[in-house]
PDB file of N, CA and C in Angstrom:
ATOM      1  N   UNK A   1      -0.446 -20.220  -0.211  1.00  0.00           N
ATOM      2  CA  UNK A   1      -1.632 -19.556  -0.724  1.00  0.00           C
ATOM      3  C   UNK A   1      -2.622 -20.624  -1.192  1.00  0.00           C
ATOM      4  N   UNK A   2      -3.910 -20.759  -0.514  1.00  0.00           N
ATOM      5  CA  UNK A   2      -5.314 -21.452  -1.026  1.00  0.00           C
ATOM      6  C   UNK A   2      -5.167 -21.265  -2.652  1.00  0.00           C
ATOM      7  N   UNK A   3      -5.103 -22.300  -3.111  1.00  0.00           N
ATOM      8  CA  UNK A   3      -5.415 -22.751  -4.979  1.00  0.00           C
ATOM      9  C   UNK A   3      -6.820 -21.744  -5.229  1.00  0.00           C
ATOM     10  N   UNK A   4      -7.812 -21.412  -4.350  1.00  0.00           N
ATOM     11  CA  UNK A   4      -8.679 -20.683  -4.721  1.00  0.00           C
ATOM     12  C   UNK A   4      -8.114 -19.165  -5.054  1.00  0.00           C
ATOM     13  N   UNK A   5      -7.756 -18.714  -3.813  1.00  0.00           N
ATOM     14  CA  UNK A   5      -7.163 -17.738  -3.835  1.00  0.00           C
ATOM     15  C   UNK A   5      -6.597 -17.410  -5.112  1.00  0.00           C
ATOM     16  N   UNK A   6      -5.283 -18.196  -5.356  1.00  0.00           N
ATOM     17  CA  UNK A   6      -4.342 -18.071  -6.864  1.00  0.00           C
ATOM     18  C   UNK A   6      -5.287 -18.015  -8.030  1.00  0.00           C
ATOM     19  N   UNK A   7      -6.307 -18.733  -7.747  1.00  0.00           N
ATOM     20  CA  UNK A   7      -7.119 -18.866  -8.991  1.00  0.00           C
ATOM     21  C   UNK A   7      -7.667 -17.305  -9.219  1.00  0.00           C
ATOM     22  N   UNK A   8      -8.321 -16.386  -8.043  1.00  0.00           N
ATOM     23  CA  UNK A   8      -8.887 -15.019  -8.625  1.00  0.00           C
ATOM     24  C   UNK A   8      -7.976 -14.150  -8.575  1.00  0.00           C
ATOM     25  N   UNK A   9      -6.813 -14.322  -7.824  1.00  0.00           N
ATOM     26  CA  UNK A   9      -5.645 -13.664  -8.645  1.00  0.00           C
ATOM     27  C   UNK A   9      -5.165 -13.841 -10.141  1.00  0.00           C
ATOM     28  N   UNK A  10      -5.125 -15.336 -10.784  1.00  0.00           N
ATOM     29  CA  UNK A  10      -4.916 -15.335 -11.949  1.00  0.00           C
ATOM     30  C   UNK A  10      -5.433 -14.435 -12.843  1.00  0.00           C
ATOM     31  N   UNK A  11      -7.119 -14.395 -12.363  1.00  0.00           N
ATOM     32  CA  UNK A  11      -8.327 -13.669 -13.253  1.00  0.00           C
ATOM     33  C   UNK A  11      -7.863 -12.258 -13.186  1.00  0.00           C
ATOM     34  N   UNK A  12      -8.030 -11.655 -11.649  1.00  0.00           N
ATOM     35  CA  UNK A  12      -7.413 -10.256 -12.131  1.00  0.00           C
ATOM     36  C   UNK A  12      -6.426 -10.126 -12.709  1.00  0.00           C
ATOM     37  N   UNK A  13      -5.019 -11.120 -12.900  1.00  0.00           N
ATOM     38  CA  UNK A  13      -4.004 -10.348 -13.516  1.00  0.00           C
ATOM     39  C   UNK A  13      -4.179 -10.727 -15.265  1.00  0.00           C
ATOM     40  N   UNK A  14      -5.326 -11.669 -15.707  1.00  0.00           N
ATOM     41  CA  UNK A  14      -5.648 -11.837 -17.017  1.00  0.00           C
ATOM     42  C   UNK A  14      -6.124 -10.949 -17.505  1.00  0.00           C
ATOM     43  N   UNK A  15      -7.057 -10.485 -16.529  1.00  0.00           N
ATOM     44  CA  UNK A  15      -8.135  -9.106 -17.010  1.00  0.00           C
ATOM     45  C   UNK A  15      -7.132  -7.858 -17.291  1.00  0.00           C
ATOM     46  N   UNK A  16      -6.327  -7.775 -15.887  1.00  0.00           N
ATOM     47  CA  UNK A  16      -5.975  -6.521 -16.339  1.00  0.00           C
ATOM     48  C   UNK A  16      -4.894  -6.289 -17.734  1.00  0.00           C
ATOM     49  N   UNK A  17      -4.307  -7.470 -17.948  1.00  0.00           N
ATOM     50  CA  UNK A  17      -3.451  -7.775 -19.056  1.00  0.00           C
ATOM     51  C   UNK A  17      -4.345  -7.888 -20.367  1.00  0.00           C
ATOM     52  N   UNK A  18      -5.256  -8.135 -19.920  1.00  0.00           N
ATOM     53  CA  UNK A  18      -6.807  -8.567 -21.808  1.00  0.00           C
ATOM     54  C   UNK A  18      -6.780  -6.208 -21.698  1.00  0.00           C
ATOM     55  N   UNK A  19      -6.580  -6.024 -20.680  1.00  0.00           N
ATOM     56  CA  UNK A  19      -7.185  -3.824 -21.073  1.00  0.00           C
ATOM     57  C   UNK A  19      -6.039  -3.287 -21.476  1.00  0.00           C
ATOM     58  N   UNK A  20      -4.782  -3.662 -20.729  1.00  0.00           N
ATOM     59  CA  UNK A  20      -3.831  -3.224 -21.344  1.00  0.00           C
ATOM     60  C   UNK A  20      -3.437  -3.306 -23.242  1.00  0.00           C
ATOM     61  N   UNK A  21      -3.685  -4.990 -23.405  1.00  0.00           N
ATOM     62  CA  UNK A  21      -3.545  -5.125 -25.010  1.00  0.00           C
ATOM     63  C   UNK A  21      -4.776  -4.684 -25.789  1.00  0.00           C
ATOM     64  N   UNK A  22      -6.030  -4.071 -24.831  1.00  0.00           N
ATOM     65  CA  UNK A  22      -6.977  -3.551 -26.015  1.00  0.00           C
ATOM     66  C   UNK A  22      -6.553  -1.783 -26.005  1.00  0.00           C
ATOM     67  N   UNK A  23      -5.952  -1.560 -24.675  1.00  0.00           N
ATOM     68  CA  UNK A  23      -5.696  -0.126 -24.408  1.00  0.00           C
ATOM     69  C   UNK A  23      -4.159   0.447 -25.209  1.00  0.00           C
ATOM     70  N   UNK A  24      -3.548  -0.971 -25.853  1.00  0.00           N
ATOM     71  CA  UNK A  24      -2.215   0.171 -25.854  1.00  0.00           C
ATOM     72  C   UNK A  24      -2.101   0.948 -27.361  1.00  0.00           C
ATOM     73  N   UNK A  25      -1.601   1.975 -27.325  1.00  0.00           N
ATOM     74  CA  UNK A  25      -1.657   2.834 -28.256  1.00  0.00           C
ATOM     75  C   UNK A  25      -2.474   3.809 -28.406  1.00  0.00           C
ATOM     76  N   UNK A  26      -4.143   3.634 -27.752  1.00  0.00           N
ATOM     77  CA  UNK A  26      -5.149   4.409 -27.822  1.00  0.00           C
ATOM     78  C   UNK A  26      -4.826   5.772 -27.108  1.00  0.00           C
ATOM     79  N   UNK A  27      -5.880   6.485 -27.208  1.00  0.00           N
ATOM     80  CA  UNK A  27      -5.987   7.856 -26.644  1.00  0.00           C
ATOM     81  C   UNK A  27      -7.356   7.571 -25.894  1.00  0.00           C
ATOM     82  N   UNK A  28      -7.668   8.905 -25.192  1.00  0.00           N
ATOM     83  CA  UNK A  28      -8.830   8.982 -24.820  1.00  0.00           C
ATOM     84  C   UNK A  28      -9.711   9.175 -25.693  1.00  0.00           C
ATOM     85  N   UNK A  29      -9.589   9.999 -26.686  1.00  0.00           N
ATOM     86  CA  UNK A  29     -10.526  10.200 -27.841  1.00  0.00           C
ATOM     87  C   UNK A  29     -10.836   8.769 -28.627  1.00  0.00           C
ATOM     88  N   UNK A  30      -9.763   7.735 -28.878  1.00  0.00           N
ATOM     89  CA  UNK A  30      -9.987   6.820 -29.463  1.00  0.00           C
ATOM     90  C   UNK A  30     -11.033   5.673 -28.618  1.00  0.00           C
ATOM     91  N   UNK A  31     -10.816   5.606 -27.107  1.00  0.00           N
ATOM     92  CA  UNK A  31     -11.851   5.325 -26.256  1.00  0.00           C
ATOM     93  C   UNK A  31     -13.009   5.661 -26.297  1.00  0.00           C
ATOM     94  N   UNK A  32     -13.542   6.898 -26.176  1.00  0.00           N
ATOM     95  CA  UNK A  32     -14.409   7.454 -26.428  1.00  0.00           C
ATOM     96  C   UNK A  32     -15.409   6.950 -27.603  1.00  0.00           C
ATOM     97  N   UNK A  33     -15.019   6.855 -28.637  1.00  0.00           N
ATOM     98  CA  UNK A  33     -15.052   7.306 -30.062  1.00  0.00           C
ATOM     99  C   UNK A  33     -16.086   5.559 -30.471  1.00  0.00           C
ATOM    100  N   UNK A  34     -15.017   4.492 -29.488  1.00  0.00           N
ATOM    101  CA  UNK A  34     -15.339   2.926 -29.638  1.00  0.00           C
ATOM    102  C   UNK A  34     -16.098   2.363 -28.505  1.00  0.00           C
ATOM    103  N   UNK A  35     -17.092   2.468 -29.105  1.00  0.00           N
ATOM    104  CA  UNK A  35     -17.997   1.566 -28.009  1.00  0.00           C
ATOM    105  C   UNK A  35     -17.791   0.556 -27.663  1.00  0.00           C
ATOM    106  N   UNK A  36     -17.295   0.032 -28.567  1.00  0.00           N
ATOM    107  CA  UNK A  36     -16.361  -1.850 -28.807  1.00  0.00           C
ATOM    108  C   UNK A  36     -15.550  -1.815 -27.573  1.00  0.00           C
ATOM    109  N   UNK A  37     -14.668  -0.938 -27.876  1.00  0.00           N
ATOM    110  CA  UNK A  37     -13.535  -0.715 -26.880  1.00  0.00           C
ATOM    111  C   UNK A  37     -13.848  -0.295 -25.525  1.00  0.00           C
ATOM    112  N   UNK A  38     -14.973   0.757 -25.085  1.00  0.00           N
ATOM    113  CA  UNK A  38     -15.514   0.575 -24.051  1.00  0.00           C
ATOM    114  C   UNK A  38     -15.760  -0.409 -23.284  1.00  0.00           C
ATOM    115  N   UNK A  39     -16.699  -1.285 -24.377  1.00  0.00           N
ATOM    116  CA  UNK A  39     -17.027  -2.777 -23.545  1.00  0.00           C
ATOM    117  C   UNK A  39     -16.259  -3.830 -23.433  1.00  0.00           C
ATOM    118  N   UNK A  40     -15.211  -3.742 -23.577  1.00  0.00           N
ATOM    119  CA  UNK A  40     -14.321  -4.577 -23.482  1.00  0.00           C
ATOM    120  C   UNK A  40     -13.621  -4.164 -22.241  1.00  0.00           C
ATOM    121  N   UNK A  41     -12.887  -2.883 -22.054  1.00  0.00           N
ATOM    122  CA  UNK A  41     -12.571  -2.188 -21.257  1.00  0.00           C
ATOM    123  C   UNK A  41     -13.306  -2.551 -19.804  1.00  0.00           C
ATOM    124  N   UNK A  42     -14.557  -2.283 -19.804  1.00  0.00           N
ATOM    125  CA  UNK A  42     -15.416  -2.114 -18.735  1.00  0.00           C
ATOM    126  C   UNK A  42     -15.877  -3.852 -18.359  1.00  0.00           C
ATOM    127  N   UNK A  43     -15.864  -4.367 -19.401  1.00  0.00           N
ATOM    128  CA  UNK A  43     -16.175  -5.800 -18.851  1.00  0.00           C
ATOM    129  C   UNK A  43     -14.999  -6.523 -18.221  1.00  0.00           C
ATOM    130  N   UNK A  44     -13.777  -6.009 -18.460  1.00  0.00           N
ATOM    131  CA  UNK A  44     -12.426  -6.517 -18.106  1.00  0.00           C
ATOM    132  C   UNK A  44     -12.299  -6.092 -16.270  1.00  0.00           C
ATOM    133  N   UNK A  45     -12.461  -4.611 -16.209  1.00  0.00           N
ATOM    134  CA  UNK A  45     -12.697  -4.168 -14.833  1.00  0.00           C
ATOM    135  C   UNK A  45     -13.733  -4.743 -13.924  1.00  0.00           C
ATOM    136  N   UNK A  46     -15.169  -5.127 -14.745  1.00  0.00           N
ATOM    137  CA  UNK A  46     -15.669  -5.899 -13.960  1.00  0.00           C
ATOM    138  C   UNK A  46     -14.987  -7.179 -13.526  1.00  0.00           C
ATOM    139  N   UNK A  47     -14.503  -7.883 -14.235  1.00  0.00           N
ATOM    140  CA  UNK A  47     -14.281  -9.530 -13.967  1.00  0.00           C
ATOM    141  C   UNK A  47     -13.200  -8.745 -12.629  1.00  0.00           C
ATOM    142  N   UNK A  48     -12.102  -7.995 -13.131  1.00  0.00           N
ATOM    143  CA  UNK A  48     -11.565  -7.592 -12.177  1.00  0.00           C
ATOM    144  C   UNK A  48     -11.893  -7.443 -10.461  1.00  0.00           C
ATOM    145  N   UNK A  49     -12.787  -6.474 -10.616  1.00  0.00           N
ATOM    146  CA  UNK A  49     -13.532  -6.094  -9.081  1.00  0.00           C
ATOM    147  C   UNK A  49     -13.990  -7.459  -8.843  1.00  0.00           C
ATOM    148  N   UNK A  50     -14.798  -8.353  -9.334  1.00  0.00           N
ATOM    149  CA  UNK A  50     -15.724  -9.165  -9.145  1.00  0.00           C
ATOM    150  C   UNK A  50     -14.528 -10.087  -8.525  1.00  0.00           C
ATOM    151  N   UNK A  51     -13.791 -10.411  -9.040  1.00  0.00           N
ATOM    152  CA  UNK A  51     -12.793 -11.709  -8.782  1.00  0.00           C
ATOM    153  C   UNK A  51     -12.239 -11.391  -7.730  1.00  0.00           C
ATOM    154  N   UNK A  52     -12.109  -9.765  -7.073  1.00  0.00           N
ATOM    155  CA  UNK A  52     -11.281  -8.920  -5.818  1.00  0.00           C
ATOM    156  C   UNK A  52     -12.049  -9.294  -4.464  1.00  0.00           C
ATOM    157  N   UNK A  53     -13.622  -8.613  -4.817  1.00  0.00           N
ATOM    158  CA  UNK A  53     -14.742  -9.775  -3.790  1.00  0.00           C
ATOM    159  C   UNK A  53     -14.780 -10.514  -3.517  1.00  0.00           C
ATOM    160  N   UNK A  54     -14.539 -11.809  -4.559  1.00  0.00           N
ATOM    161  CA  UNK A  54     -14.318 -13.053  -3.976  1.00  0.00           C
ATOM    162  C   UNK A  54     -13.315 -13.445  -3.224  1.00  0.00           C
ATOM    163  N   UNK A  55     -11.970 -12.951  -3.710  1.00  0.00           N
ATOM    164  CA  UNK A  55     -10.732 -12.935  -2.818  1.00  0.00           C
ATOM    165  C   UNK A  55     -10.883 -12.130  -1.875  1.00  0.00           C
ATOM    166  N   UNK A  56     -11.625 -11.162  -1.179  1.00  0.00           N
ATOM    167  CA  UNK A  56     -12.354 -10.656   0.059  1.00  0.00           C
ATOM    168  C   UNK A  56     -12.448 -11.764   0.836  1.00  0.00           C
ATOM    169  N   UNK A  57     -13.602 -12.185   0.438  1.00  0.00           N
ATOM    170  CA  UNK A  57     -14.367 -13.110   1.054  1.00  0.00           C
ATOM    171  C   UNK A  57     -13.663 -14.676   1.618  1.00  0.00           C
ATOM    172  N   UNK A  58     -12.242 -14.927   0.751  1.00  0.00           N
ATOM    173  CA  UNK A  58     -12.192 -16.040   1.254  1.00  0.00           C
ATOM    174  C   UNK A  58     -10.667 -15.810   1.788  1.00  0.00           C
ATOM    175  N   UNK A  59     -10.172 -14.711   1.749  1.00  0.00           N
ATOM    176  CA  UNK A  59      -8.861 -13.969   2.229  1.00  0.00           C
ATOM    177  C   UNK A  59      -8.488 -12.917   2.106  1.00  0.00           C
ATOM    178  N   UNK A  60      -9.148 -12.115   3.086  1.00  0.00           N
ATOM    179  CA  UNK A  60      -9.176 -10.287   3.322  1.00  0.00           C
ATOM    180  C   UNK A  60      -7.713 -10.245   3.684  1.00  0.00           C
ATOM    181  N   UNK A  61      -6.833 -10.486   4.161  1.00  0.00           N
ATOM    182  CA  UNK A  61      -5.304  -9.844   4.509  1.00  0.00           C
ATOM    183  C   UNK A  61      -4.738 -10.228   3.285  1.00  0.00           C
ATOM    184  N   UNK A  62      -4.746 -11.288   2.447  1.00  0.00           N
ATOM    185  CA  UNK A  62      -3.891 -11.277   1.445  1.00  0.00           C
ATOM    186  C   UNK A  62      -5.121 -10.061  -0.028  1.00  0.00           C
ATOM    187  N   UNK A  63      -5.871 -10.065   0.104  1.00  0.00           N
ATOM    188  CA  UNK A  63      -6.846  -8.810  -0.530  1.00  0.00           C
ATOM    189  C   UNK A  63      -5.993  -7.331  -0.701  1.00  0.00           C
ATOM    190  N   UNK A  64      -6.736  -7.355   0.814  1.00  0.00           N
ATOM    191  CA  UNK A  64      -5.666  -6.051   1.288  1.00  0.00           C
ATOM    192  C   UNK A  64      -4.404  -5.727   0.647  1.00  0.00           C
ATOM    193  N   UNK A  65      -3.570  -7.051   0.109  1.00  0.00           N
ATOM    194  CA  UNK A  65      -1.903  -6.280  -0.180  1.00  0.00           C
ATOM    195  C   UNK A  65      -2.501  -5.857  -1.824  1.00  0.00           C
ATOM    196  N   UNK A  66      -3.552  -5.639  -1.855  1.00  0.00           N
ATOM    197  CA  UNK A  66      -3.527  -5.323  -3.404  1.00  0.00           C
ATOM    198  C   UNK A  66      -3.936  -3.554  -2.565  1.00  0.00           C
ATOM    199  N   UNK A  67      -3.133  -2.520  -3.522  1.00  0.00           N
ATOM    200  CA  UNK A  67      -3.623  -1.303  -3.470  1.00  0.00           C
ATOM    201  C   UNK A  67      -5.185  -0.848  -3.604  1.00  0.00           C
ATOM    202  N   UNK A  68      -5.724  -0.193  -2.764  1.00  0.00           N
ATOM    203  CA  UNK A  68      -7.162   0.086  -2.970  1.00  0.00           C
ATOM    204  C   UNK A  68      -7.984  -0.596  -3.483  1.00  0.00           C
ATOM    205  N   UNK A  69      -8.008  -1.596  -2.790  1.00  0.00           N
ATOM    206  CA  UNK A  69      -8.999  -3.144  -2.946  1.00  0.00           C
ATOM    207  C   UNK A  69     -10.634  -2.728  -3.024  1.00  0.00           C
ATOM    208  N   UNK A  70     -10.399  -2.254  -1.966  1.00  0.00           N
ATOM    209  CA  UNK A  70     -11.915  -1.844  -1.313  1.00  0.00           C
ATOM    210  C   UNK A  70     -12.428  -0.927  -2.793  1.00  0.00           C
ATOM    211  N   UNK A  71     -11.836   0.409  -3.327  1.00  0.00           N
ATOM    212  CA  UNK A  71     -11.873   1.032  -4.230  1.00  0.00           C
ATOM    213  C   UNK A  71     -12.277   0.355  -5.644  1.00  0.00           C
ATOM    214  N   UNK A  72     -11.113  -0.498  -6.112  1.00  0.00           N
ATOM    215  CA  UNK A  72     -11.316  -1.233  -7.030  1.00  0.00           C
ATOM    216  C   UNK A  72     -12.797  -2.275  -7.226  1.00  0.00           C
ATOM    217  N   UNK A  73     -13.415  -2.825  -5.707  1.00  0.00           N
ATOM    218  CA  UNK A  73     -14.311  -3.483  -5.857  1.00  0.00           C
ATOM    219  C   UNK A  73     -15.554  -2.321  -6.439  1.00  0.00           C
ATOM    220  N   UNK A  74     -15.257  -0.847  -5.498  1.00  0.00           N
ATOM    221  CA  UNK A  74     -16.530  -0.337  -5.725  1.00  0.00           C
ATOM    222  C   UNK A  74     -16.604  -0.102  -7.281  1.00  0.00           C
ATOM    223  N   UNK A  75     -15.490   0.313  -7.754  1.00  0.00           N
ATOM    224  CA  UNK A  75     -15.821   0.768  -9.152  1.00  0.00           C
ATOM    225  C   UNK A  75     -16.319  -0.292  -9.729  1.00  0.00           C
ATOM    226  N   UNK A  76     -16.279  -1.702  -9.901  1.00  0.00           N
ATOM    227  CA  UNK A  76     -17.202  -2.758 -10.246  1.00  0.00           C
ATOM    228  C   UNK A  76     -18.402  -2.413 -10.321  1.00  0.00           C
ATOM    229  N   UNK A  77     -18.820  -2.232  -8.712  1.00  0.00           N
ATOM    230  CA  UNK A  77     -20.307  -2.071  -8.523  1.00  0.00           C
ATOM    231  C   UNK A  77     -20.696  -0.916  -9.430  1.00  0.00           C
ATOM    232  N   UNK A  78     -19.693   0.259  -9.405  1.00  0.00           N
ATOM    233  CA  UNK A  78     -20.190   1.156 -10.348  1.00  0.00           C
ATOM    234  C   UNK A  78     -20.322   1.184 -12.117  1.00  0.00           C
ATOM    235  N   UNK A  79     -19.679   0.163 -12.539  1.00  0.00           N
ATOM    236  CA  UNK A  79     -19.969  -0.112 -13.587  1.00  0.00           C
ATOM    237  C   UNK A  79     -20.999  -1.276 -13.882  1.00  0.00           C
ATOM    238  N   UNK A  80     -21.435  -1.984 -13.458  1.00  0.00           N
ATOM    239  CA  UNK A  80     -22.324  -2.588 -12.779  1.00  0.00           C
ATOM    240  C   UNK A  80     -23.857  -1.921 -12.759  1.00  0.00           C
ATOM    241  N   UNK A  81     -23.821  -1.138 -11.920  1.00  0.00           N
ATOM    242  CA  UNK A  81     -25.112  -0.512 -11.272  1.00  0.00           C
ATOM    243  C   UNK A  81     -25.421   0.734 -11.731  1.00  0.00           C
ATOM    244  N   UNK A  82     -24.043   1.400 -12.094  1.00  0.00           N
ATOM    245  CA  UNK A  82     -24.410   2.547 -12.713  1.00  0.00           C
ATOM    246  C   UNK A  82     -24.035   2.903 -13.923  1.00  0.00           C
ATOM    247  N   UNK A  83     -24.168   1.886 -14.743  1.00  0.00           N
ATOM    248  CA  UNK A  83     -23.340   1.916 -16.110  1.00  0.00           C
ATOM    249  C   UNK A  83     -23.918   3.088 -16.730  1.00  0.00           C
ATOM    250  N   UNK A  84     -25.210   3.562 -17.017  1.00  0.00           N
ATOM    251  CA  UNK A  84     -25.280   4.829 -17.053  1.00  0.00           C
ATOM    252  C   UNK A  84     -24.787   5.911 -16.842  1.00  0.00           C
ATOM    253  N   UNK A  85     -24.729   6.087 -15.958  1.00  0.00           N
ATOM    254  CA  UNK A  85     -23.718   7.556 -15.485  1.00  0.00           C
ATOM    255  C   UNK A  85     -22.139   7.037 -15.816  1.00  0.00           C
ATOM    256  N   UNK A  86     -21.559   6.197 -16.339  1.00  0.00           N
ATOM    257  CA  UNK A  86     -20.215   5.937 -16.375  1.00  0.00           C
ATOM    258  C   UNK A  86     -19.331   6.995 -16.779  1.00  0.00           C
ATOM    259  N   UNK A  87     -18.467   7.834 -16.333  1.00  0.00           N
ATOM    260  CA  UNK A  87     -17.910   8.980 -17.045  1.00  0.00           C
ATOM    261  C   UNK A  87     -16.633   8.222 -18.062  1.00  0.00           C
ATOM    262  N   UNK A  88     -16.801   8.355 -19.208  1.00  0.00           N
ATOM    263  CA  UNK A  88     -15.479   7.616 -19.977  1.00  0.00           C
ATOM    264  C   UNK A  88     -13.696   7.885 -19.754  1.00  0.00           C
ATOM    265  N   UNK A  89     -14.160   9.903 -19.040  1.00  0.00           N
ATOM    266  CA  UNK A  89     -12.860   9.924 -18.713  1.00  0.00           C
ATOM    267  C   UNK A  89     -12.190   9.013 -17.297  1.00  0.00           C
ATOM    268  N   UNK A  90     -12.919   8.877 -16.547  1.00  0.00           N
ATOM    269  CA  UNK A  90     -12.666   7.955 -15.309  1.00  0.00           C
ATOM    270  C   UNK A  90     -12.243   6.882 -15.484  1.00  0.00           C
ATOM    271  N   UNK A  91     -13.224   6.405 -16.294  1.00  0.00           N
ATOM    272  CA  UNK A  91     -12.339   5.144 -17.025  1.00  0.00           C
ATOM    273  C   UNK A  91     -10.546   4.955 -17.616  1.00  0.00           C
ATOM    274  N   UNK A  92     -10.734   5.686 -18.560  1.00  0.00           N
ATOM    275  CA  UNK A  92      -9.652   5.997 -19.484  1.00  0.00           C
ATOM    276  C   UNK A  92      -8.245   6.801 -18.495  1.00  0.00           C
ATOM    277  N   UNK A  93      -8.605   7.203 -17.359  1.00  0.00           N
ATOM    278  CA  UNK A  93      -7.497   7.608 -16.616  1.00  0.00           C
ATOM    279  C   UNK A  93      -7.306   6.594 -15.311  1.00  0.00           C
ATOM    280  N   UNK A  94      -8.280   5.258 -15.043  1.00  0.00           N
ATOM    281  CA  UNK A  94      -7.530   4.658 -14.541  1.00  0.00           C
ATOM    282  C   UNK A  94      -7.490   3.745 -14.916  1.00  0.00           C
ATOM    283  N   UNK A  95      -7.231   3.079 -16.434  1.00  0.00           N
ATOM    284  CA  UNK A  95      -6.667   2.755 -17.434  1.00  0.00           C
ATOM    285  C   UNK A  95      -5.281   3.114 -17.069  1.00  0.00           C
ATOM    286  N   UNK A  96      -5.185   4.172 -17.296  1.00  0.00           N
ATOM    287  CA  UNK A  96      -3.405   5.248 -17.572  1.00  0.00           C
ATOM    288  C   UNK A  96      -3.173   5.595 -15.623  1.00  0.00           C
ATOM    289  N   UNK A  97      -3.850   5.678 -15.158  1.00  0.00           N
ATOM    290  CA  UNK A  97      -2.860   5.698 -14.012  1.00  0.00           C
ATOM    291  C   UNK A  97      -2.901   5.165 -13.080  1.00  0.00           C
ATOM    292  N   UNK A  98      -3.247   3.522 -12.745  1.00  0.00           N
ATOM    293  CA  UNK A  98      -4.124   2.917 -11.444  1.00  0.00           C
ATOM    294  C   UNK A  98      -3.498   1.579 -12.150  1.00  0.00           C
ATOM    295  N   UNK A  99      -3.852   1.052 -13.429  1.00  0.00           N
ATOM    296  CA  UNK A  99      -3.761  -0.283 -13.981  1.00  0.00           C
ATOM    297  C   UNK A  99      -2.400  -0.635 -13.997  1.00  0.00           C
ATOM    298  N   UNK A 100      -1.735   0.256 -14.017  1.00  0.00           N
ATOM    299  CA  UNK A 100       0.073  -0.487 -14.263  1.00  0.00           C
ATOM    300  C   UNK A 100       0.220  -0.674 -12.724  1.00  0.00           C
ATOM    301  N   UNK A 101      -0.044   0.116 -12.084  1.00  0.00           N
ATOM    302  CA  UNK A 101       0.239  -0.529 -10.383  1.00  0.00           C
ATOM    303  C   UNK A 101      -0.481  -2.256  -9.776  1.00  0.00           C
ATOM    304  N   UNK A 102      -1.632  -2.264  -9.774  1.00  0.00           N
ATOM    305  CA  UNK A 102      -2.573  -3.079 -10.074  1.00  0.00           C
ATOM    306  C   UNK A 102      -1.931  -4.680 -10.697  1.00  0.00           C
ATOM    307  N   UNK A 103      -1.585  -4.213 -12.038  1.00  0.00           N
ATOM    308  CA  UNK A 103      -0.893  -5.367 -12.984  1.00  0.00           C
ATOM    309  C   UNK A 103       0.838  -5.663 -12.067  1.00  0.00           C
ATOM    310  N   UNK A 104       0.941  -5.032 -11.589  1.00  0.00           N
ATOM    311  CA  UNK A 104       2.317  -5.429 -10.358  1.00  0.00           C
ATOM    312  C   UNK A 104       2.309  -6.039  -9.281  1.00  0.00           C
ATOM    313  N   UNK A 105       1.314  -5.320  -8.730  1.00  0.00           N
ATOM    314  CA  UNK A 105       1.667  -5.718  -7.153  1.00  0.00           C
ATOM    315  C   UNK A 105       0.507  -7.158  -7.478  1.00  0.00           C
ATOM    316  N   UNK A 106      -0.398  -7.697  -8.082  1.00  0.00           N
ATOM    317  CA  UNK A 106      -0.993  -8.748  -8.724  1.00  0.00           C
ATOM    318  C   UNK A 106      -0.112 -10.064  -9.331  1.00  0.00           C
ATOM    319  N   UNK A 107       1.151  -9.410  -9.957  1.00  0.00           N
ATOM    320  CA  UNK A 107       1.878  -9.873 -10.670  1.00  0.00           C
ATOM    321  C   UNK A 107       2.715 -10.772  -9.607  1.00  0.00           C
ATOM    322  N   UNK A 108       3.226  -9.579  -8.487  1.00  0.00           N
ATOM    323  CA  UNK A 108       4.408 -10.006  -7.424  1.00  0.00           C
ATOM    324  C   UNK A 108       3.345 -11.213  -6.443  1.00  0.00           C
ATOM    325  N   UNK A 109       2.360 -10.754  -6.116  1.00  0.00           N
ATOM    326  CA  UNK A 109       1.543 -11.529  -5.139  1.00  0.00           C
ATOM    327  C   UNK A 109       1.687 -13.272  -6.364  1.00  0.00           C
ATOM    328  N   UNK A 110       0.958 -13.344  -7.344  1.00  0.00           N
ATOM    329  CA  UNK A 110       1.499 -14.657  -7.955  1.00  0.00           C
ATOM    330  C   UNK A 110       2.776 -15.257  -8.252  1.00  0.00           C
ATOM    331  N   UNK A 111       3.645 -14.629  -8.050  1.00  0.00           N
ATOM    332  CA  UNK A 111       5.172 -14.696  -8.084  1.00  0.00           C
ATOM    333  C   UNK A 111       5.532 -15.704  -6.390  1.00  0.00           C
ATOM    334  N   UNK A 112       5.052 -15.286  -5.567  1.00  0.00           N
ATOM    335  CA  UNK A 112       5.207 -15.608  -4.335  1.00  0.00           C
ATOM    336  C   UNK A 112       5.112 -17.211  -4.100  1.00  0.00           C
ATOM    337  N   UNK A 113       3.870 -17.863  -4.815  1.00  0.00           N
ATOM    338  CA  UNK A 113       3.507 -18.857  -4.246  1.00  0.00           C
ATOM    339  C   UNK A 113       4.078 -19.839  -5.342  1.00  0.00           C
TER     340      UNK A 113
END
């Protein structure tokens, strides 16, 4: 694996590990409630997507073994571009049901090399 490569894998699996320790224990209401916690949340997913693009760009088949790559980048753009319309529950449920997969198969791909 290209040292570049490993390198925006590192980032996503930092990021997604920095949402998990701001996410654990919370509720959705407690999300909601913290704007703090929002932006932390949402800036974490960005670095995420953002770092997924770049690993696009300089190695689409090893990209690919991440689950819904393509997906994950867009929601970037959508927090990003449409931070306005952001629905908090969207957030907060793939927080709880998208991020523990994500933080694995991220995990196993750095395990490899």
């Amino acid at each position: 694996m290209r040292r570049e490569a490993k390198k925006y894998l590192y980032d996503i699996h930092q990021a997604a590990e920095l949402i998990t320790g701001f996410t654990v224990g919370k509720t959705l209401a407690d999300y909601q409630g913290d704007a703090m916690l929002r932006s932390a949340v949402e800036r974490q997913f960005e670095i995420i997507g953002e770092a997924l693009a770049q690993l696009v760009r300089l190695d689409e088949a090893l990209a690919s073994r991440i689950s819904e790559y393509r997906r994950i980048i867009a929601f970037r753009n959508i927090l990003i571009h449409g931070y306005a319309e952001v629905d908090h529950r969207i957030v907060w449920d793939i927080v709880e049901s998208k991020l523990p997969r994500l933080r694995r198969e991220v995990a196993a791909l750095l395990e490899e090399d």
